[in-house]
PDB file of N, CA and C in Angstrom:
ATOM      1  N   UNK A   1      15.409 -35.085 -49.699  1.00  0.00           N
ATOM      2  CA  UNK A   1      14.291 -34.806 -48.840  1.00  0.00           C
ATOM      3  C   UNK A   1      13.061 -34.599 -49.712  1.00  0.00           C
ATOM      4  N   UNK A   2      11.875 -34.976 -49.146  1.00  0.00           N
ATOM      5  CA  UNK A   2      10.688 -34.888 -49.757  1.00  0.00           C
ATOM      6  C   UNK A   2      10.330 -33.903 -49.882  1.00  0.00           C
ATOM      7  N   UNK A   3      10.002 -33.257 -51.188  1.00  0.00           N
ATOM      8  CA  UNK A   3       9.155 -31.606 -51.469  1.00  0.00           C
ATOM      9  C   UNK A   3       8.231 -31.003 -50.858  1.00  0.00           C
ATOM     10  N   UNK A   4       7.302 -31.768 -50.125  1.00  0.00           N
ATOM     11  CA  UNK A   4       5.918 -31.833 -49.624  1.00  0.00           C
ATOM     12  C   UNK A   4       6.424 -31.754 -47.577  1.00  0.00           C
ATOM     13  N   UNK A   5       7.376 -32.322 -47.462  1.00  0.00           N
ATOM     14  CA  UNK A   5       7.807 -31.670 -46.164  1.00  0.00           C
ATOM     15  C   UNK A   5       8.566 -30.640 -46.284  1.00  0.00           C
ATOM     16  N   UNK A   6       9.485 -30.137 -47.371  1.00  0.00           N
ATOM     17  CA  UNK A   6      10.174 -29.239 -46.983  1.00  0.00           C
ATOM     18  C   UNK A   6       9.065 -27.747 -46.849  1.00  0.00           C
ATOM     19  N   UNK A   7       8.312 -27.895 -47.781  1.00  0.00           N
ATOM     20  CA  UNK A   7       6.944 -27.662 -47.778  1.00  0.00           C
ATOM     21  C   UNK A   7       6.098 -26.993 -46.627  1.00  0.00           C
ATOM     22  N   UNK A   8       5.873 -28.260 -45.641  1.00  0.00           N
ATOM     23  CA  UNK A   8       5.109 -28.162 -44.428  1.00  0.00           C
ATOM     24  C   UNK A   8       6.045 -27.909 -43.557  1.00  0.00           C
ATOM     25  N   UNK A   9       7.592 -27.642 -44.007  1.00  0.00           N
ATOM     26  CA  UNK A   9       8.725 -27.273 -42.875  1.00  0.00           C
ATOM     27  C   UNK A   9       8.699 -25.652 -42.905  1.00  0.00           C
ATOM     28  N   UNK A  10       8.709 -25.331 -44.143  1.00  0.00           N
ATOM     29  CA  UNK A  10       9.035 -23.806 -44.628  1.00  0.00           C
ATOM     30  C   UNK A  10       7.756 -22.703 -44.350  1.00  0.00           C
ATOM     31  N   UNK A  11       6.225 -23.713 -43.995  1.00  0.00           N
ATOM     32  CA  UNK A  11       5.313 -22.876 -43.859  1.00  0.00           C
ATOM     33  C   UNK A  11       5.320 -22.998 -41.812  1.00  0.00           C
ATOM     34  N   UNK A  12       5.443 -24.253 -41.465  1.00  0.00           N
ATOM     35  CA  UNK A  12       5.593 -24.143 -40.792  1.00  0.00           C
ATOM     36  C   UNK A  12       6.543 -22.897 -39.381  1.00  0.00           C
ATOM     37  N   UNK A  13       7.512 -22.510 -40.252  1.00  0.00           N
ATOM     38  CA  UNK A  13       8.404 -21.949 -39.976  1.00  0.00           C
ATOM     39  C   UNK A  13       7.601 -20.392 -39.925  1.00  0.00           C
ATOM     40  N   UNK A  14       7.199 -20.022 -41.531  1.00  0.00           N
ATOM     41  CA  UNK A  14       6.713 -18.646 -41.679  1.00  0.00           C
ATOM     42  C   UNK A  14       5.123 -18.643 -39.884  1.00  0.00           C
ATOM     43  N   UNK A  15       4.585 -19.793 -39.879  1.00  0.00           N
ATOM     44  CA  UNK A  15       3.642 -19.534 -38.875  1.00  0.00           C
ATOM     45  C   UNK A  15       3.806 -19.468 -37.592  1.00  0.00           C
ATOM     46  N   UNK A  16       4.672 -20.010 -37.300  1.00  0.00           N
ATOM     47  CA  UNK A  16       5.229 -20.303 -35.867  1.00  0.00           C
ATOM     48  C   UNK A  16       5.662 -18.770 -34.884  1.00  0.00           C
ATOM     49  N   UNK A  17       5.624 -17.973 -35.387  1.00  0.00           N
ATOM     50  CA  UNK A  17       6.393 -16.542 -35.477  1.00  0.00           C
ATOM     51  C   UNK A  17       5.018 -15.654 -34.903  1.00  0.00           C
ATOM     52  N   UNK A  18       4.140 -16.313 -35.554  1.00  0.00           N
ATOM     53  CA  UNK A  18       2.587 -15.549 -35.499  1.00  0.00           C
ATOM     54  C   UNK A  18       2.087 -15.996 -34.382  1.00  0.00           C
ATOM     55  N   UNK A  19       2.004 -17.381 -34.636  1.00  0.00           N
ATOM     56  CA  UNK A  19       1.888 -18.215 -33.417  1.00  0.00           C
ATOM     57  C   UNK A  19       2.123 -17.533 -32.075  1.00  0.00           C
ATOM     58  N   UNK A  20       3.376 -17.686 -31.702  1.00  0.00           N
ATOM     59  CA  UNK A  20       4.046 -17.215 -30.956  1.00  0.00           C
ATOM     60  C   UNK A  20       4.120 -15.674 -30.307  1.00  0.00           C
ATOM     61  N   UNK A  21       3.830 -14.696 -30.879  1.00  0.00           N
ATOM     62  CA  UNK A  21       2.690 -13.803 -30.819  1.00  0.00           C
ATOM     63  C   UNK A  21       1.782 -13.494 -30.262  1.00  0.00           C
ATOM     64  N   UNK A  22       1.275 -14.327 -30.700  1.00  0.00           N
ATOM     65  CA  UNK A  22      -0.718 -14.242 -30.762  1.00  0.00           C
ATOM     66  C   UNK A  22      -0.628 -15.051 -29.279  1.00  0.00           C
ATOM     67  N   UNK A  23       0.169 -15.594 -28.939  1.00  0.00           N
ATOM     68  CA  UNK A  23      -0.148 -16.261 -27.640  1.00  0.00           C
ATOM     69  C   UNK A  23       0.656 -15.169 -26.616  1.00  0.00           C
ATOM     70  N   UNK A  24       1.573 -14.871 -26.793  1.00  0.00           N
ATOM     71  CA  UNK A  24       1.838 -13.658 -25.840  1.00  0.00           C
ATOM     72  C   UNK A  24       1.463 -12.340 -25.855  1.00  0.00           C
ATOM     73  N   UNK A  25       0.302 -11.754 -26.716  1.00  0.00           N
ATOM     74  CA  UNK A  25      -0.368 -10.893 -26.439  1.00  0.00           C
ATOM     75  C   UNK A  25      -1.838 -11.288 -25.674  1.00  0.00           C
ATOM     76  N   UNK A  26      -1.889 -12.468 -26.152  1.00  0.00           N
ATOM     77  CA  UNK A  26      -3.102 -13.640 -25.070  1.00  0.00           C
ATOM     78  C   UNK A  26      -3.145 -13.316 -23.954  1.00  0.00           C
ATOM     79  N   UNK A  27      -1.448 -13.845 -23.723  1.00  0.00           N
ATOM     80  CA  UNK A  27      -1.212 -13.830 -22.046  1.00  0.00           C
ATOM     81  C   UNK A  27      -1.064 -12.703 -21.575  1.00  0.00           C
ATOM     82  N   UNK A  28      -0.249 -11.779 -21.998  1.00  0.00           N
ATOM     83  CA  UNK A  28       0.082 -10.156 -21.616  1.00  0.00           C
ATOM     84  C   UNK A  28      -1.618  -9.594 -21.936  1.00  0.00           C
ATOM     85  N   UNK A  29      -2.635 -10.134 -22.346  1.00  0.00           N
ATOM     86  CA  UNK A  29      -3.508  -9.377 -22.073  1.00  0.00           C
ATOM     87  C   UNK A  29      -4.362  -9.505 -20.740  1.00  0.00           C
ATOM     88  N   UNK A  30      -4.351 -10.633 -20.765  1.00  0.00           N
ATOM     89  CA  UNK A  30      -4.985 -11.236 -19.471  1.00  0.00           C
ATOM     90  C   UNK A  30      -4.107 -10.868 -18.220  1.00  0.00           C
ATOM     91  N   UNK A  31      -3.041 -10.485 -18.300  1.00  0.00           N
ATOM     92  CA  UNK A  31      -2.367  -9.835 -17.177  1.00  0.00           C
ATOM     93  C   UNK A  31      -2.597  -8.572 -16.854  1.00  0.00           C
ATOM     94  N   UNK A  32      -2.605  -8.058 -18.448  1.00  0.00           N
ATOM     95  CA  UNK A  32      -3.336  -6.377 -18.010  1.00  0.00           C
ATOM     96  C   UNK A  32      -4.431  -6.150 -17.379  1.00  0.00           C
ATOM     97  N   UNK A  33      -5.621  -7.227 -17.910  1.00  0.00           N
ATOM     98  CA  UNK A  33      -6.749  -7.563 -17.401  1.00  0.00           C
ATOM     99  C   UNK A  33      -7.075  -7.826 -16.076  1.00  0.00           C
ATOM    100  N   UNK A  34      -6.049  -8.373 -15.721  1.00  0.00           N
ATOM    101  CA  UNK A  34      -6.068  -9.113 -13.775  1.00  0.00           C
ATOM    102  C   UNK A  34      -5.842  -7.979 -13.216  1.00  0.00           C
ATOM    103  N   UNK A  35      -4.507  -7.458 -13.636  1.00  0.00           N
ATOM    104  CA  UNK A  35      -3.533  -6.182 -12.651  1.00  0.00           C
ATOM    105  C   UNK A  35      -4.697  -4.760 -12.446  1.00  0.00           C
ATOM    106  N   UNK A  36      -5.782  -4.947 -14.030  1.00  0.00           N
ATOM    107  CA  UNK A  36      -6.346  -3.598 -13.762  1.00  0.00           C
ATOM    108  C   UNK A  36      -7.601  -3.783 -12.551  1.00  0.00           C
ATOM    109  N   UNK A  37      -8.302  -4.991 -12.866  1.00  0.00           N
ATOM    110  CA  UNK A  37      -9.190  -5.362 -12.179  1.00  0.00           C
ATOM    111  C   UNK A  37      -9.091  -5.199 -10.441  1.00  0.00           C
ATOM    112  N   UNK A  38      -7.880  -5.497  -9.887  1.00  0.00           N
ATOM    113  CA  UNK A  38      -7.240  -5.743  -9.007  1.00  0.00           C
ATOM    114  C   UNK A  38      -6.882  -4.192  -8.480  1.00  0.00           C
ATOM    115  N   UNK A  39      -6.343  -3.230  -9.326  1.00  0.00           N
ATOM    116  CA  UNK A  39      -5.752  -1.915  -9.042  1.00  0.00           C
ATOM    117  C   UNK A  39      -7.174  -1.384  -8.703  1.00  0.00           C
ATOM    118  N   UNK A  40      -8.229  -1.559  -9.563  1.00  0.00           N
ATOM    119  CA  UNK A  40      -9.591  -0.772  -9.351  1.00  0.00           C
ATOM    120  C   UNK A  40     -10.317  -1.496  -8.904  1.00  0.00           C
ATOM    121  N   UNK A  41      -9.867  -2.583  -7.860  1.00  0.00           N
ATOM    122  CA  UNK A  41     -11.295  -3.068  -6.860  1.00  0.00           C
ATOM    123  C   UNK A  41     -11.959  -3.195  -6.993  1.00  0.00           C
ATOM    124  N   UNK A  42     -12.113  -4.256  -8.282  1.00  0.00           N
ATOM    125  CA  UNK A  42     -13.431  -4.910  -9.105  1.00  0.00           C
ATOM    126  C   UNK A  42     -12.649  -6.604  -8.263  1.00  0.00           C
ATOM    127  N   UNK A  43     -13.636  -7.448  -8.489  1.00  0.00           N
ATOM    128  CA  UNK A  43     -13.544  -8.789  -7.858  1.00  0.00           C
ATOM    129  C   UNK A  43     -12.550  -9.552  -9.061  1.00  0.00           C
ATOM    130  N   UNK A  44     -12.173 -10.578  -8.631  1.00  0.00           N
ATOM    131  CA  UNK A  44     -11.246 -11.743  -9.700  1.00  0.00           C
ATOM    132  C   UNK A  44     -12.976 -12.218 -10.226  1.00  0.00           C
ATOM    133  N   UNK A  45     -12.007 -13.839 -11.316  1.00  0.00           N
ATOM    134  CA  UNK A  45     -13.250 -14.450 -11.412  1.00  0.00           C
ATOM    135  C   UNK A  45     -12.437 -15.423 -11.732  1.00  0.00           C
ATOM    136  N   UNK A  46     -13.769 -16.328 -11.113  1.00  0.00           N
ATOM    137  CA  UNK A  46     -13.196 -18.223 -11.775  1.00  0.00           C
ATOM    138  C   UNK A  46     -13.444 -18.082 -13.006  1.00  0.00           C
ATOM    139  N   UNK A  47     -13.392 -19.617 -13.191  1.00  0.00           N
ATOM    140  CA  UNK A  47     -13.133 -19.943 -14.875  1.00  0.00           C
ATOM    141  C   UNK A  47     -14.621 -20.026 -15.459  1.00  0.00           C
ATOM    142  N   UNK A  48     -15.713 -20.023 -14.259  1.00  0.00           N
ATOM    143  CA  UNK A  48     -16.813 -20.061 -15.148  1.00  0.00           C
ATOM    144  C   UNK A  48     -17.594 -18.191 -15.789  1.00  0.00           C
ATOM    145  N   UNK A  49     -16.497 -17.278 -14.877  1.00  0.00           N
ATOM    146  CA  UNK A  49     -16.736 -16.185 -14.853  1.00  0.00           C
ATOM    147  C   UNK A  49     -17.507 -15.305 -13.783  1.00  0.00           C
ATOM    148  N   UNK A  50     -17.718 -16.148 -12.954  1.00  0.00           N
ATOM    149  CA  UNK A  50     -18.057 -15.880 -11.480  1.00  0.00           C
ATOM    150  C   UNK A  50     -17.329 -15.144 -10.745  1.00  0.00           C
ATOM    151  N   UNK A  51     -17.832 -13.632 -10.037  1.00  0.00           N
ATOM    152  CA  UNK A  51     -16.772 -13.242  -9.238  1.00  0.00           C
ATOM    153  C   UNK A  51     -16.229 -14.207  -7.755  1.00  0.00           C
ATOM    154  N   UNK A  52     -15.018 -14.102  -7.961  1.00  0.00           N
ATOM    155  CA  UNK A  52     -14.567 -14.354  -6.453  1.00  0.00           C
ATOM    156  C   UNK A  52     -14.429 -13.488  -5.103  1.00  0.00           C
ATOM    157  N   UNK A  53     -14.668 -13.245  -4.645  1.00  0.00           N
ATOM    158  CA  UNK A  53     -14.938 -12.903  -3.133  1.00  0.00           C
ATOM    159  C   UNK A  53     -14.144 -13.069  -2.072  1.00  0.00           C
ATOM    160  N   UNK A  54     -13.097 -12.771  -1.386  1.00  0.00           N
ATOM    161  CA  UNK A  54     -12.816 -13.262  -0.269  1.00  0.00           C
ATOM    162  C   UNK A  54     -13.551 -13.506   1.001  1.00  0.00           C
ATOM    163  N   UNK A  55     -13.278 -14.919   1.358  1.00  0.00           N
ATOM    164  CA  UNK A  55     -14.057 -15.235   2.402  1.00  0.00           C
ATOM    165  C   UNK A  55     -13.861 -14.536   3.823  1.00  0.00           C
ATOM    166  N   UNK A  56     -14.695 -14.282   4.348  1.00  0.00           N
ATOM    167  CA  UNK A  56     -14.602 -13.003   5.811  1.00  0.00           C
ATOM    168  C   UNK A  56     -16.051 -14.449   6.695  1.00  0.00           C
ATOM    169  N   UNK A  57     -14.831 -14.495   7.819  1.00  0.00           N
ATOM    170  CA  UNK A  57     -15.112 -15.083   9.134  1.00  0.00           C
ATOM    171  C   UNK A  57     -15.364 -14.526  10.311  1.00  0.00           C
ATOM    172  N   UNK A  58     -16.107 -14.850  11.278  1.00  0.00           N
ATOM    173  CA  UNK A  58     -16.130 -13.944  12.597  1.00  0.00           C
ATOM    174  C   UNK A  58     -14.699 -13.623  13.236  1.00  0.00           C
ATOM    175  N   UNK A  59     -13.949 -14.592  13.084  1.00  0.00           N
ATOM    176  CA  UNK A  59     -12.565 -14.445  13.749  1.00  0.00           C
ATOM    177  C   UNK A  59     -12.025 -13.468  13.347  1.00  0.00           C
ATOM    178  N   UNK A  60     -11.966 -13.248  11.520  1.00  0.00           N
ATOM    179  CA  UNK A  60     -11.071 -12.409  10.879  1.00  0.00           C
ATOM    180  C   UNK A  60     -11.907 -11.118  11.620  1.00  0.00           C
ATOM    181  N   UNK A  61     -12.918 -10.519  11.025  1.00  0.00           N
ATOM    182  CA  UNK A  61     -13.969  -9.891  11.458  1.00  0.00           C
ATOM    183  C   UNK A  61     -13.399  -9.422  12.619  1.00  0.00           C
ATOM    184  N   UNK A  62     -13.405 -10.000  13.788  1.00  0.00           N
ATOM    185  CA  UNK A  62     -12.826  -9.747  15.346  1.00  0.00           C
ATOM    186  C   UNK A  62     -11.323  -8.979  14.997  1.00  0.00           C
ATOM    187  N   UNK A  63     -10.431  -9.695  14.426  1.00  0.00           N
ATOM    188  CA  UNK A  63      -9.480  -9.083  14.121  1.00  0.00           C
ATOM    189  C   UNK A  63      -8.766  -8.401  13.514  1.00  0.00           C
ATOM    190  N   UNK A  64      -9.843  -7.846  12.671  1.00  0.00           N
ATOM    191  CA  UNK A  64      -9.973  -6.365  11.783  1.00  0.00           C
ATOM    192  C   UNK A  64     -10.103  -5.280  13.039  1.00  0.00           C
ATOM    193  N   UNK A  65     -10.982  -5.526  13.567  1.00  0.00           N
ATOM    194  CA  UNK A  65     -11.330  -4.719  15.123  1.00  0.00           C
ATOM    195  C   UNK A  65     -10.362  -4.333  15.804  1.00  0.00           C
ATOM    196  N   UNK A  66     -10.084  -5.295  16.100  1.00  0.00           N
ATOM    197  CA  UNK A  66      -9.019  -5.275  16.971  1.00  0.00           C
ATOM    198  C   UNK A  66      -7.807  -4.300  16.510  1.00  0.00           C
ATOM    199  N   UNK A  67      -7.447  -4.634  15.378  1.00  0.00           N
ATOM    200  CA  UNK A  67      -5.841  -3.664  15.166  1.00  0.00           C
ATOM    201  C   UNK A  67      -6.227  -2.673  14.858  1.00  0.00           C
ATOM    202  N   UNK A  68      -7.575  -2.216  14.251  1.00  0.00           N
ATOM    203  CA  UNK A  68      -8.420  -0.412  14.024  1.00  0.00           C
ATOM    204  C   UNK A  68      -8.020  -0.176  15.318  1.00  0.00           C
ATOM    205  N   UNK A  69      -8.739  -0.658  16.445  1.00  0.00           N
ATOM    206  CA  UNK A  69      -8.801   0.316  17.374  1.00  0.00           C
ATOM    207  C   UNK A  69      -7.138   0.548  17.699  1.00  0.00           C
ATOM    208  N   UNK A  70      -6.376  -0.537  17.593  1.00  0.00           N
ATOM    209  CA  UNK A  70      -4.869  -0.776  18.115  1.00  0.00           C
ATOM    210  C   UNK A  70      -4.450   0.462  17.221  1.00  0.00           C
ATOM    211  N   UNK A  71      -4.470   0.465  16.085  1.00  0.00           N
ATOM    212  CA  UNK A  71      -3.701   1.346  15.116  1.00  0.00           C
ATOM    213  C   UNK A  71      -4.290   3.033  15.569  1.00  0.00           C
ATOM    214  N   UNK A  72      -5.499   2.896  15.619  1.00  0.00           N
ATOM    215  CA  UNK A  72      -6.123   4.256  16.328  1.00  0.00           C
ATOM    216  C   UNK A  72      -5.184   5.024  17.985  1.00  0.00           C
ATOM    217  N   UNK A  73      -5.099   3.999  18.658  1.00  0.00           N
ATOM    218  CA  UNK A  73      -4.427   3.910  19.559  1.00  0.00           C
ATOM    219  C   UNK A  73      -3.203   4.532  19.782  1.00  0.00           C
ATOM    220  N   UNK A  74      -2.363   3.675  18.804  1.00  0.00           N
ATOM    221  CA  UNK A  74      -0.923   4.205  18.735  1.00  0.00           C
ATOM    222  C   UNK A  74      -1.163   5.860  17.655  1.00  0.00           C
ATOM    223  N   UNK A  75      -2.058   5.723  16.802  1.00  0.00           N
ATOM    224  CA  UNK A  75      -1.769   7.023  16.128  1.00  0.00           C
ATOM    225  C   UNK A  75      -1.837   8.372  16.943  1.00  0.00           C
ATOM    226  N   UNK A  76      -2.779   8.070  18.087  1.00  0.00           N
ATOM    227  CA  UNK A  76      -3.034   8.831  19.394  1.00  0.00           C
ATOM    228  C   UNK A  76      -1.483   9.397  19.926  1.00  0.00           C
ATOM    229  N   UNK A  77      -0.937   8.007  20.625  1.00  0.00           N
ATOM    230  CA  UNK A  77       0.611   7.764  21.516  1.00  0.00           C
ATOM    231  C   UNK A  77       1.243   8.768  20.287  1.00  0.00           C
ATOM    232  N   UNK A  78       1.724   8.556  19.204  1.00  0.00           N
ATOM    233  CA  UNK A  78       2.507   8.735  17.954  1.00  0.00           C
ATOM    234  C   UNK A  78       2.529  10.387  17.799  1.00  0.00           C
ATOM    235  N   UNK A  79       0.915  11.304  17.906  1.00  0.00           N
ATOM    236  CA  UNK A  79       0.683  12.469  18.014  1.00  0.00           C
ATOM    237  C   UNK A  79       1.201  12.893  19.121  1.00  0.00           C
ATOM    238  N   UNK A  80       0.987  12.493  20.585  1.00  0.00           N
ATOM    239  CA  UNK A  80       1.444  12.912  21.525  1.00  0.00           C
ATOM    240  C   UNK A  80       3.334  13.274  21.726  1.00  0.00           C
ATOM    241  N   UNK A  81       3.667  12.046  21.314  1.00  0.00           N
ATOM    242  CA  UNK A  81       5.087  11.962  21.656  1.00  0.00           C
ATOM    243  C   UNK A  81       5.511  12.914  20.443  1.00  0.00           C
ATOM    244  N   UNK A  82       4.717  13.430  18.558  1.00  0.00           N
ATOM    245  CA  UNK A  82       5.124  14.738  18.134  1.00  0.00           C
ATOM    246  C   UNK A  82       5.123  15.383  18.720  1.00  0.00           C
ATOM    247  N   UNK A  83       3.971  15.934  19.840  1.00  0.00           N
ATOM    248  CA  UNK A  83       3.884  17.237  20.370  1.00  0.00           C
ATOM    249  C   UNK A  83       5.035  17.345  21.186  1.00  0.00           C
ATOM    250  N   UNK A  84       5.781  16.153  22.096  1.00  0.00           N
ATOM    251  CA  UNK A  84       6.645  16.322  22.795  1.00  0.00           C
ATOM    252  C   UNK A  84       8.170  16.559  22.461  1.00  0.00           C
ATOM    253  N   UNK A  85       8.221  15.813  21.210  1.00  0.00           N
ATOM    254  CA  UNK A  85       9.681  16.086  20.575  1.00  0.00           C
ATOM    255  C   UNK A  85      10.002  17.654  19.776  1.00  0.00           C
ATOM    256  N   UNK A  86       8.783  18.066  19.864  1.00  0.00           N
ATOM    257  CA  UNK A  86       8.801  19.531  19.307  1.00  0.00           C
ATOM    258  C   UNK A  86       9.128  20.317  20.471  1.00  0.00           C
ATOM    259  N   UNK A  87       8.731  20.527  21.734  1.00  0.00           N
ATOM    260  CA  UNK A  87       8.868  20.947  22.652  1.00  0.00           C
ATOM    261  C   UNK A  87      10.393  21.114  23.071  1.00  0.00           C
ATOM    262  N   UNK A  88      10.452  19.591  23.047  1.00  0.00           N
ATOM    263  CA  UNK A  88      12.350  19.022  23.005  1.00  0.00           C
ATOM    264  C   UNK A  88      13.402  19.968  22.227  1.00  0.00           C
ATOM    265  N   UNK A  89      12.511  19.778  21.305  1.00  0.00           N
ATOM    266  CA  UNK A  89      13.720  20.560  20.139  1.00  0.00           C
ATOM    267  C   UNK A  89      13.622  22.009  20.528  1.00  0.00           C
ATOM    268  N   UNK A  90      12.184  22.489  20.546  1.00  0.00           N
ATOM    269  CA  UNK A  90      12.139  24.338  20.793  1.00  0.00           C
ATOM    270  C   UNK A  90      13.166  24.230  22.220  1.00  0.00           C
ATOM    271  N   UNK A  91      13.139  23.811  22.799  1.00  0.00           N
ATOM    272  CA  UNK A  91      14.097  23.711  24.618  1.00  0.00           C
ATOM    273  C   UNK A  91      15.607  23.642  23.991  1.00  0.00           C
ATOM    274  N   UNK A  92      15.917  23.049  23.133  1.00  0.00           N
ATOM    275  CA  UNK A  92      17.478  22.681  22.602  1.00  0.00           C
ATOM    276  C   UNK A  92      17.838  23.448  21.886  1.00  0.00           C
ATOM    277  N   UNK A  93      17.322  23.892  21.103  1.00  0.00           N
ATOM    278  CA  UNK A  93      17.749  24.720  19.799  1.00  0.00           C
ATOM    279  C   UNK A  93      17.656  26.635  20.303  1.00  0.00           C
ATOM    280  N   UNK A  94      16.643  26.911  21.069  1.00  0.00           N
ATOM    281  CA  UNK A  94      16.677  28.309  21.796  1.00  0.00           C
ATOM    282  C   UNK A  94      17.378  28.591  22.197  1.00  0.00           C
ATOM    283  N   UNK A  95      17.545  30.413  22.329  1.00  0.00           N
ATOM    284  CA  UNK A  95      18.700  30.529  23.151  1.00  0.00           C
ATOM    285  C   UNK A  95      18.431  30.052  24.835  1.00  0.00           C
ATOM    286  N   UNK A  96      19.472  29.984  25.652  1.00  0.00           N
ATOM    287  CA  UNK A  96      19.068  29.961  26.699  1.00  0.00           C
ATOM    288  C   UNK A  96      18.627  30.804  27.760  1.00  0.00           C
ATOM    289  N   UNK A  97      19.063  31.963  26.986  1.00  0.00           N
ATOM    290  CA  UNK A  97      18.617  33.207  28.111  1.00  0.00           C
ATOM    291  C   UNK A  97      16.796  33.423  27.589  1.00  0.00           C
ATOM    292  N   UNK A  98      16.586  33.256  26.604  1.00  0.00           N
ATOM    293  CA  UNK A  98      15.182  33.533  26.128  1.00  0.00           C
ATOM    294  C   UNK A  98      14.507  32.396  27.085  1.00  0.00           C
ATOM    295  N   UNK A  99      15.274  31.176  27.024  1.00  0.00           N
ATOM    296  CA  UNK A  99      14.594  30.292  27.918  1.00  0.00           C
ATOM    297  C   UNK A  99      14.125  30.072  29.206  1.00  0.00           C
ATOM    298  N   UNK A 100      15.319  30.909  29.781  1.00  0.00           N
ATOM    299  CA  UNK A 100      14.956  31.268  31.306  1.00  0.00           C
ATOM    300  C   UNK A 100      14.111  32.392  31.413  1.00  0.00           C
ATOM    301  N   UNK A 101      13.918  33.280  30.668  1.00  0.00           N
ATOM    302  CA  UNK A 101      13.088  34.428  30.836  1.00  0.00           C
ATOM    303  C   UNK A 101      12.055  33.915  30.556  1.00  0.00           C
ATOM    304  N   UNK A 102      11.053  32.863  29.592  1.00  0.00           N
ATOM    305  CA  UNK A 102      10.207  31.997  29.700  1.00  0.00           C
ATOM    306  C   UNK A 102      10.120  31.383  30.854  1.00  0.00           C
ATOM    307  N   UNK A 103      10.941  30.676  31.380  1.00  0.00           N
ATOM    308  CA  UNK A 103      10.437  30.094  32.997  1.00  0.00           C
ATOM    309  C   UNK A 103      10.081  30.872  34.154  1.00  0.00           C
ATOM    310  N   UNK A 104      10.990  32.046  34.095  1.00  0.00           N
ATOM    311  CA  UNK A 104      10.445  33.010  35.087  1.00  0.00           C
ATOM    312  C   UNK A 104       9.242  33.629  35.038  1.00  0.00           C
ATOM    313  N   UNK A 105       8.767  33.562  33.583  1.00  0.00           N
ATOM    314  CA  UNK A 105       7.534  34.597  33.244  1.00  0.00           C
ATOM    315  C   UNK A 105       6.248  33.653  33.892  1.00  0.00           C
ATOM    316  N   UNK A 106       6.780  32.538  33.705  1.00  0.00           N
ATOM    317  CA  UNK A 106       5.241  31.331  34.208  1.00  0.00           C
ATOM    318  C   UNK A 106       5.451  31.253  35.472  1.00  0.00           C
ATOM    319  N   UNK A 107       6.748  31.368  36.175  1.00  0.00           N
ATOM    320  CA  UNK A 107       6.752  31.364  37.473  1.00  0.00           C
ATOM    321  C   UNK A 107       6.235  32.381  38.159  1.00  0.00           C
ATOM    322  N   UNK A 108       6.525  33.314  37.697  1.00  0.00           N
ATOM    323  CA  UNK A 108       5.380  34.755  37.920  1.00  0.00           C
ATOM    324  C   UNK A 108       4.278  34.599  38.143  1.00  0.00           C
ATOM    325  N   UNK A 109       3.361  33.948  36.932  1.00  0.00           N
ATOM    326  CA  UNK A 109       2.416  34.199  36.763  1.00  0.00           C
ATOM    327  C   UNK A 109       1.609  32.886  37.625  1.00  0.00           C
ATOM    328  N   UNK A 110       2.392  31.813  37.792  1.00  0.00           N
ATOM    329  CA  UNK A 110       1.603  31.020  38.804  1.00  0.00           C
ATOM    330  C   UNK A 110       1.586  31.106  40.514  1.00  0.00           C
ATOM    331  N   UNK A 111       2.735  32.037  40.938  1.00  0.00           N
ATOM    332  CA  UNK A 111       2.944  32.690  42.103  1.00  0.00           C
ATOM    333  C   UNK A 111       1.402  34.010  41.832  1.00  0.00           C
ATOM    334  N   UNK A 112       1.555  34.490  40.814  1.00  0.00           N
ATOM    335  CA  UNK A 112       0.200  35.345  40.891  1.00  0.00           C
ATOM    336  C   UNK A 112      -1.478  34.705  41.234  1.00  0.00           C
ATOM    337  N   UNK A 113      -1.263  33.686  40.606  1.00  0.00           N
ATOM    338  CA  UNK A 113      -2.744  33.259  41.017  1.00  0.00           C
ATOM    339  C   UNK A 113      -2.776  32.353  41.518  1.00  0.00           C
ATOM    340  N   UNK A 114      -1.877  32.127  43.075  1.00  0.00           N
ATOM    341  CA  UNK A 114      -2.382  31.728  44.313  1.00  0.00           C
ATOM    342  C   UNK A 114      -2.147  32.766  45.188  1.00  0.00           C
TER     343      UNK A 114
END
C-alpha cells in the first residue's frame, strides 16, 4: 500500500471523531435553541431569520370564541355539579339521626314563616 494514503487514511481517521462531534453539538444546539425559544414564547424563524408567525383567520378567530365561552360554560355546569356531590356525600356519610333533626329544623322554620 502506498505511504501517502495510509497517510491520508490514518489522519483521516484521527479527524473524523472531531468531525463527528462538532456536528452533533451543531445539531443538539439548535435543538436547545428551538425547544427554548418555543418553551418561552419567542417566535420560530425561517432560514432567512425572519420570525414566523402563525397565521390567524376569521374562522379560526370565530372558533377560539366559541370554545372560551363553551369551556367557560361547562366550568360553570362542573362547579355546580361540585357543589352538589358535596351535598351527596355530607347526606351519605352523616349520621342519620343528625340528619333528620336537620330536616325537621327547616321544616320548622319554613312552617314558621308562613
Amino acid at each position: 500500500m502506498d505511504p501517502e494514503v495510509v497517510q491520508v487514511f490514518n489522519f483521516v481517521m484521527r479527524i473524523l471523531p472531531l468531525v463527528v462531534i462538532i456536528v452533533a453539538l451543531g445539531v443538539g444546539g439548535s435543538l436547545l435553541h428551538t425547544w427554548l425559544r418555543i418553551k418561552n414564547g419567542y417566535p420560530l424563524q425561517n432560514s432567512w431569520g425572519m420570525p414566523i408567525h402563525p397565521k390567524t383567520d376569521q374562522e379560526s378567530i370565530e372558533r377560539i370564541k366559541l370554545l372560551t365561552t363553551e369551556n367557560a360554560q361547562l366550568r360553570a355546569e362542573l362547579g355546580s355539579i361540585k357543589d352538589r356531590l358535596q351535598n351527596v356525600e355530607r347526606i351519605v356519610t352523616d349520621e342519620p339521626t343528625k340528619l333528620s333533626k336537620e330536616i325537621e329544623a327547616l321544616a320548622h322554620t319554613d312552617t314558621r314563616r308562613q
